[in-house]
PDB file of N, CA and C in Angstrom:
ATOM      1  N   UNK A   1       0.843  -1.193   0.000  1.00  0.00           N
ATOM      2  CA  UNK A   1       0.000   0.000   0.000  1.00  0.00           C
ATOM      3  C   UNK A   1       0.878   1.243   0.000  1.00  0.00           C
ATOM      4  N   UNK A   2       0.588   2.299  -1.155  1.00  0.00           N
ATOM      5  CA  UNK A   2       1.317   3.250  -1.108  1.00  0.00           C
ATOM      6  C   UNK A   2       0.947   4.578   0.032  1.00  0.00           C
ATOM      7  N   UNK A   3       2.018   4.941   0.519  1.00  0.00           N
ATOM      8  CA  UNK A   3       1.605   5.760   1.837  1.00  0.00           C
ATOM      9  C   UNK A   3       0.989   7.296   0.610  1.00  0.00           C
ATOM     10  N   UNK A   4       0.199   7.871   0.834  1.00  0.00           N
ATOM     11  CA  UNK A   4      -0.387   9.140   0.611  1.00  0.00           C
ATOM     12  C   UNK A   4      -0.656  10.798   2.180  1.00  0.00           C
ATOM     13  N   UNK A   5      -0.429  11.391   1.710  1.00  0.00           N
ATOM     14  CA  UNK A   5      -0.617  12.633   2.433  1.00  0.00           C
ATOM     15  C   UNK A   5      -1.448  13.829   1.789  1.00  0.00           C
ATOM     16  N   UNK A   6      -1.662  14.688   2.772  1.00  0.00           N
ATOM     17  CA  UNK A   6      -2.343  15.736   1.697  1.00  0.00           C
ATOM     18  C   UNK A   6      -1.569  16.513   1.837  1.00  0.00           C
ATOM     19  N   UNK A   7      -1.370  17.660   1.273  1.00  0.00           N
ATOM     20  CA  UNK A   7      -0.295  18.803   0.935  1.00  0.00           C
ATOM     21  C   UNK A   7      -1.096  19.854   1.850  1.00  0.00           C
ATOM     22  N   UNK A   8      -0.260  20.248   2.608  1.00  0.00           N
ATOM     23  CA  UNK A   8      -0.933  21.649   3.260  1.00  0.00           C
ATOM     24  C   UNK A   8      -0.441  22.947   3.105  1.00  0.00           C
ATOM     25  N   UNK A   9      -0.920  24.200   3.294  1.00  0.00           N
ATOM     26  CA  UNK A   9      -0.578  25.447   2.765  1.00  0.00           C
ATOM     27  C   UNK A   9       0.421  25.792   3.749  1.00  0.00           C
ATOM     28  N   UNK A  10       1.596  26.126   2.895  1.00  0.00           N
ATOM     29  CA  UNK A  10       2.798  27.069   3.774  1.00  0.00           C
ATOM     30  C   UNK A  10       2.202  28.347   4.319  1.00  0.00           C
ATOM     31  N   UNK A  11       1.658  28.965   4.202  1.00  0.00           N
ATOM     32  CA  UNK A  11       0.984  30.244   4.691  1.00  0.00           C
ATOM     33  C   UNK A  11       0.159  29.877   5.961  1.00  0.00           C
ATOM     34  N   UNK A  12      -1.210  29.273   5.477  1.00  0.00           N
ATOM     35  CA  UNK A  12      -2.072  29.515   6.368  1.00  0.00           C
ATOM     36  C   UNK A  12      -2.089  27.825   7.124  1.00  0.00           C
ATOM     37  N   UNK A  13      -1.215  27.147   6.467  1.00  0.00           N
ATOM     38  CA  UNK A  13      -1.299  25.672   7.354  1.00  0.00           C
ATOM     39  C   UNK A  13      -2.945  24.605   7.141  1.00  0.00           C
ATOM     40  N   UNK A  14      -3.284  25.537   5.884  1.00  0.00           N
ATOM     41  CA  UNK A  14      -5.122  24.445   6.077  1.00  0.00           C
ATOM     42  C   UNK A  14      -4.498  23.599   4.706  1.00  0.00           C
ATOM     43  N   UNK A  15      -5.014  22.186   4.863  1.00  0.00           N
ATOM     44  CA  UNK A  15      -5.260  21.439   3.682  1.00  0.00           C
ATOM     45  C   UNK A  15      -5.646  22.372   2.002  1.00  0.00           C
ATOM     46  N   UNK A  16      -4.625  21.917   1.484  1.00  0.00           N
ATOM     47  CA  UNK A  16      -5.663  22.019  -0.035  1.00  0.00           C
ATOM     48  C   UNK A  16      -5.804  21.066  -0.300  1.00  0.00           C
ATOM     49  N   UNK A  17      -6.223  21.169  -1.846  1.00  0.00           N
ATOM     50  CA  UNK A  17      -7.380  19.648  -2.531  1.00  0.00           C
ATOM     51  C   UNK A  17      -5.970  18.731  -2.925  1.00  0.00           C
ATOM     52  N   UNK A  18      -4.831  18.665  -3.396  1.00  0.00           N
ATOM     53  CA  UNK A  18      -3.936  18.012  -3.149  1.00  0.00           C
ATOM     54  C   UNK A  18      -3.405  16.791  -2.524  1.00  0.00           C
ATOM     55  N   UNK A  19      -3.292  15.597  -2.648  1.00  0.00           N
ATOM     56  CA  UNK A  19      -2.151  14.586  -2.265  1.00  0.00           C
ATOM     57  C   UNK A  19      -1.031  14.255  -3.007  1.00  0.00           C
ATOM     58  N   UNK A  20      -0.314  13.611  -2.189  1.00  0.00           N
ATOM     59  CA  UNK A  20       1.321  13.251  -2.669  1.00  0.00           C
ATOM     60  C   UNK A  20       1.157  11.630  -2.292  1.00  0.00           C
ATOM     61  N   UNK A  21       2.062  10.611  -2.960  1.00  0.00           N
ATOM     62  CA  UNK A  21       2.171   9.742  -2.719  1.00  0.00           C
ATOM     63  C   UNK A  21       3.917  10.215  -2.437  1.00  0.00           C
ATOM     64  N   UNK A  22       4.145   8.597  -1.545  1.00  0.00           N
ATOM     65  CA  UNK A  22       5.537   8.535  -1.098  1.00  0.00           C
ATOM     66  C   UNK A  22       6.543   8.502  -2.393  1.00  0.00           C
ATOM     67  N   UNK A  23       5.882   8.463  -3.554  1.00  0.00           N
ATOM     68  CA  UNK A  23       7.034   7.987  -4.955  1.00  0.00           C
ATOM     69  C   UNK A  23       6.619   9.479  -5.644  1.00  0.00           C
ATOM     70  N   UNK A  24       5.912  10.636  -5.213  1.00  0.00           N
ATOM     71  CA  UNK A  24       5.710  11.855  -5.799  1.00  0.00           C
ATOM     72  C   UNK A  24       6.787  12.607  -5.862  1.00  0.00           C
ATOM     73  N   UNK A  25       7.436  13.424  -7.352  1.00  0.00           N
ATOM     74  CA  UNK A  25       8.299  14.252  -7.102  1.00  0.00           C
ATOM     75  C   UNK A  25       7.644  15.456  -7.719  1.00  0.00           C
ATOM     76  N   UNK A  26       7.608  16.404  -7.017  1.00  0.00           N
ATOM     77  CA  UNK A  26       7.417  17.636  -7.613  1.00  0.00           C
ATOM     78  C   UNK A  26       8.800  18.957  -7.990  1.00  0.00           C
ATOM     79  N   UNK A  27       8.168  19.847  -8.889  1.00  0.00           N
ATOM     80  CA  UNK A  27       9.385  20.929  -8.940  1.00  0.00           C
ATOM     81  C   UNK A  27       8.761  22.103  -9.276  1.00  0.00           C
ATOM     82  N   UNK A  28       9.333  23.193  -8.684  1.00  0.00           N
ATOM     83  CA  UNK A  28       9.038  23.947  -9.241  1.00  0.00           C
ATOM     84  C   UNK A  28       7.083  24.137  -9.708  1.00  0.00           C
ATOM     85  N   UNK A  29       6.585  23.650  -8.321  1.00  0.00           N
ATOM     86  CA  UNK A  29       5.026  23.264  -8.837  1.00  0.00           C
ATOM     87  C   UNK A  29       4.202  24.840  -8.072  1.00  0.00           C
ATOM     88  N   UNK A  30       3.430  25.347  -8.739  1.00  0.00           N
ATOM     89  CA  UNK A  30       2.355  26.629  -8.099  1.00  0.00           C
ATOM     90  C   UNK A  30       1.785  25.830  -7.196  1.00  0.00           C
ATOM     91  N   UNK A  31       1.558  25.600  -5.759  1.00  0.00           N
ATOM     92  CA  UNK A  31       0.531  25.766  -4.885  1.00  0.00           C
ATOM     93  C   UNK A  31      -0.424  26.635  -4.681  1.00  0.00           C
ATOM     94  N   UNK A  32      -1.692  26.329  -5.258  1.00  0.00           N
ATOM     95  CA  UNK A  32      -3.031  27.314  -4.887  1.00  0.00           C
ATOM     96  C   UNK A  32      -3.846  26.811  -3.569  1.00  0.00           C
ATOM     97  N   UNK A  33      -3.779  27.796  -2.959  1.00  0.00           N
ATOM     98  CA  UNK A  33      -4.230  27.669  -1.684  1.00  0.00           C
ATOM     99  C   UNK A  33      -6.230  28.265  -1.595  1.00  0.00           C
ATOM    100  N   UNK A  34      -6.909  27.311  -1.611  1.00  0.00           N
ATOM    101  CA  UNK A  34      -8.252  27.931  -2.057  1.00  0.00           C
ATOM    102  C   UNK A  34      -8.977  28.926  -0.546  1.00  0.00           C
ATOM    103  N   UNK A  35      -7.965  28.499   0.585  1.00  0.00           N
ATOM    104  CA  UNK A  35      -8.766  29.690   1.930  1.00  0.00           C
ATOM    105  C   UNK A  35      -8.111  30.959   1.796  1.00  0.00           C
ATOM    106  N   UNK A  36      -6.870  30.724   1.495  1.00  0.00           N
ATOM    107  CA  UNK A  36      -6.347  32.203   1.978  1.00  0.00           C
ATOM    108  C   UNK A  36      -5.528  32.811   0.257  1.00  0.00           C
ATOM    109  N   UNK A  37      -5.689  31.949  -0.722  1.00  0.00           N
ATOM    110  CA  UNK A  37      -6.018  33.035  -2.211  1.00  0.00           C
ATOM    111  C   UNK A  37      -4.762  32.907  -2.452  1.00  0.00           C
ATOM    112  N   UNK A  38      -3.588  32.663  -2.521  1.00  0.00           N
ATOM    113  CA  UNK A  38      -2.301  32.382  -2.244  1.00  0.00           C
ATOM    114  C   UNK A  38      -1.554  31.718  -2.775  1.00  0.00           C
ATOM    115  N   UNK A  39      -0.845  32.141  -3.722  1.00  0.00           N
ATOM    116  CA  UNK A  39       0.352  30.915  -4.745  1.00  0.00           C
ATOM    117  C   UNK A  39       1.674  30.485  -4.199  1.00  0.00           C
ATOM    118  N   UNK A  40       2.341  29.233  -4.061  1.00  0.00           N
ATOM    119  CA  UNK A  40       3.253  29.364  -3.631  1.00  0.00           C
ATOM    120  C   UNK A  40       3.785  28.294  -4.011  1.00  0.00           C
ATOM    121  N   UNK A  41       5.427  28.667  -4.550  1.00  0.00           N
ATOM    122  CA  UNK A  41       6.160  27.638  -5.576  1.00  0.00           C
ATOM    123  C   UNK A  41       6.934  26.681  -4.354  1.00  0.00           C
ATOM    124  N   UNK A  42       6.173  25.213  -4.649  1.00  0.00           N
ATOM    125  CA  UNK A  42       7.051  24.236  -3.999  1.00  0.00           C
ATOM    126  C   UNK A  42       8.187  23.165  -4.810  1.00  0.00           C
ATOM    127  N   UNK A  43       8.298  22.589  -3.802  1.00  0.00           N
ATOM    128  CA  UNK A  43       9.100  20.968  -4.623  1.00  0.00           C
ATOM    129  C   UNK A  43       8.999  20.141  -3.617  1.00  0.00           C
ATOM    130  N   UNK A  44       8.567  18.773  -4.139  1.00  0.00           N
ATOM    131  CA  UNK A  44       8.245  17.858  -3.069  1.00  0.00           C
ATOM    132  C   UNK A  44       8.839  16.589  -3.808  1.00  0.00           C
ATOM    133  N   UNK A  45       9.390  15.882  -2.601  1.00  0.00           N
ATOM    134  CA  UNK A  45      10.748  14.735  -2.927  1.00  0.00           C
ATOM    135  C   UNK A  45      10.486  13.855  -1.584  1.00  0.00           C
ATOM    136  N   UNK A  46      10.069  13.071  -1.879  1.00  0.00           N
ATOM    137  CA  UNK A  46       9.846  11.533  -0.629  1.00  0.00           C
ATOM    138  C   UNK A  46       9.472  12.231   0.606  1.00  0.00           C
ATOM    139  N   UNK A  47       8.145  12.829   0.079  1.00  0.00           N
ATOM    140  CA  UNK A  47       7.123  13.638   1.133  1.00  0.00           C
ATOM    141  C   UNK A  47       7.699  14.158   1.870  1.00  0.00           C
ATOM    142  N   UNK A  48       8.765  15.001   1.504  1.00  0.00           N
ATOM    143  CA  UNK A  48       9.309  16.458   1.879  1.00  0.00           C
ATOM    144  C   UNK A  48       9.232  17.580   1.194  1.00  0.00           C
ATOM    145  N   UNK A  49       8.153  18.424   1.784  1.00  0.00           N
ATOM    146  CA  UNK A  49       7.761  19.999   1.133  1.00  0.00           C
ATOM    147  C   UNK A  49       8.454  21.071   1.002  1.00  0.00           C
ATOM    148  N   UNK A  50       9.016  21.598  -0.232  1.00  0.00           N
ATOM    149  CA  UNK A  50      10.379  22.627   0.346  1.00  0.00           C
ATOM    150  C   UNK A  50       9.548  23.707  -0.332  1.00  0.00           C
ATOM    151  N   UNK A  51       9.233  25.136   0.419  1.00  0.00           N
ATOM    152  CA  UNK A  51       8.863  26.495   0.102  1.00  0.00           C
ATOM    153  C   UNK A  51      10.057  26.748  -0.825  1.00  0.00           C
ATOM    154  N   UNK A  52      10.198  27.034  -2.403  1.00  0.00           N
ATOM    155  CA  UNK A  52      10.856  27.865  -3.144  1.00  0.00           C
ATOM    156  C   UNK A  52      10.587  29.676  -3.297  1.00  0.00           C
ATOM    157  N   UNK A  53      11.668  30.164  -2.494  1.00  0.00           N
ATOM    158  CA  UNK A  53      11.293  31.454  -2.134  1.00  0.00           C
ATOM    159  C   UNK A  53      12.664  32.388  -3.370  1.00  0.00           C
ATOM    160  N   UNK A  54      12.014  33.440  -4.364  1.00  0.00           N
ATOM    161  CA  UNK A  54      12.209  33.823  -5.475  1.00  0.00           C
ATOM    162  C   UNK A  54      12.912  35.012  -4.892  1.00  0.00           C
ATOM    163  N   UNK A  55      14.034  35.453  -5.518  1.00  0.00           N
ATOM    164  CA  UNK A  55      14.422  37.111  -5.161  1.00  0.00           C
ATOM    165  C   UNK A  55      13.631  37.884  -6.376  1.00  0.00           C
ATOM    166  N   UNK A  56      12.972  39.347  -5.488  1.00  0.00           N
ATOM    167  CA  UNK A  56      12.660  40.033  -6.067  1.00  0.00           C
ATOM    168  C   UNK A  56      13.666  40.842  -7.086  1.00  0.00           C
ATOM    169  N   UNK A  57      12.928  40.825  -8.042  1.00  0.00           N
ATOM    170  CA  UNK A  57      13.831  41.357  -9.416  1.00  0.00           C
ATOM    171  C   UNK A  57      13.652  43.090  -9.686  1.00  0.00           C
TER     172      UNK A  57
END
């Protein structure tokens, strides 16, 4: 059985509609956060969530 999680918002900490399985890799993916309106670029690697935080240009 593959382990699954749901992805939760770096901001406000609530669930979005989102899961990850344990074999999910993400990059460079938009997180839309549907409570608090909110985009936010992750990467997720053997259900570890890393906030990608951009320098302003």
């Amino acid at each position: 059985m593959k382990i699954t999680e749901w992805i939760h918002c770096p901001v406000c900490e609530n669930k979005t509609r989102l899961k990850i399985r344990a074999d999910t890799e993400l990059k460079n993916f938009p997180l839309y956060c549907p409570k608090c309106r909110q985009e936010t670029l992750i990467e997720v690697k053997n259900l570890q969530i890393t906030v990608i935080t951009e320098p302003d240009a």
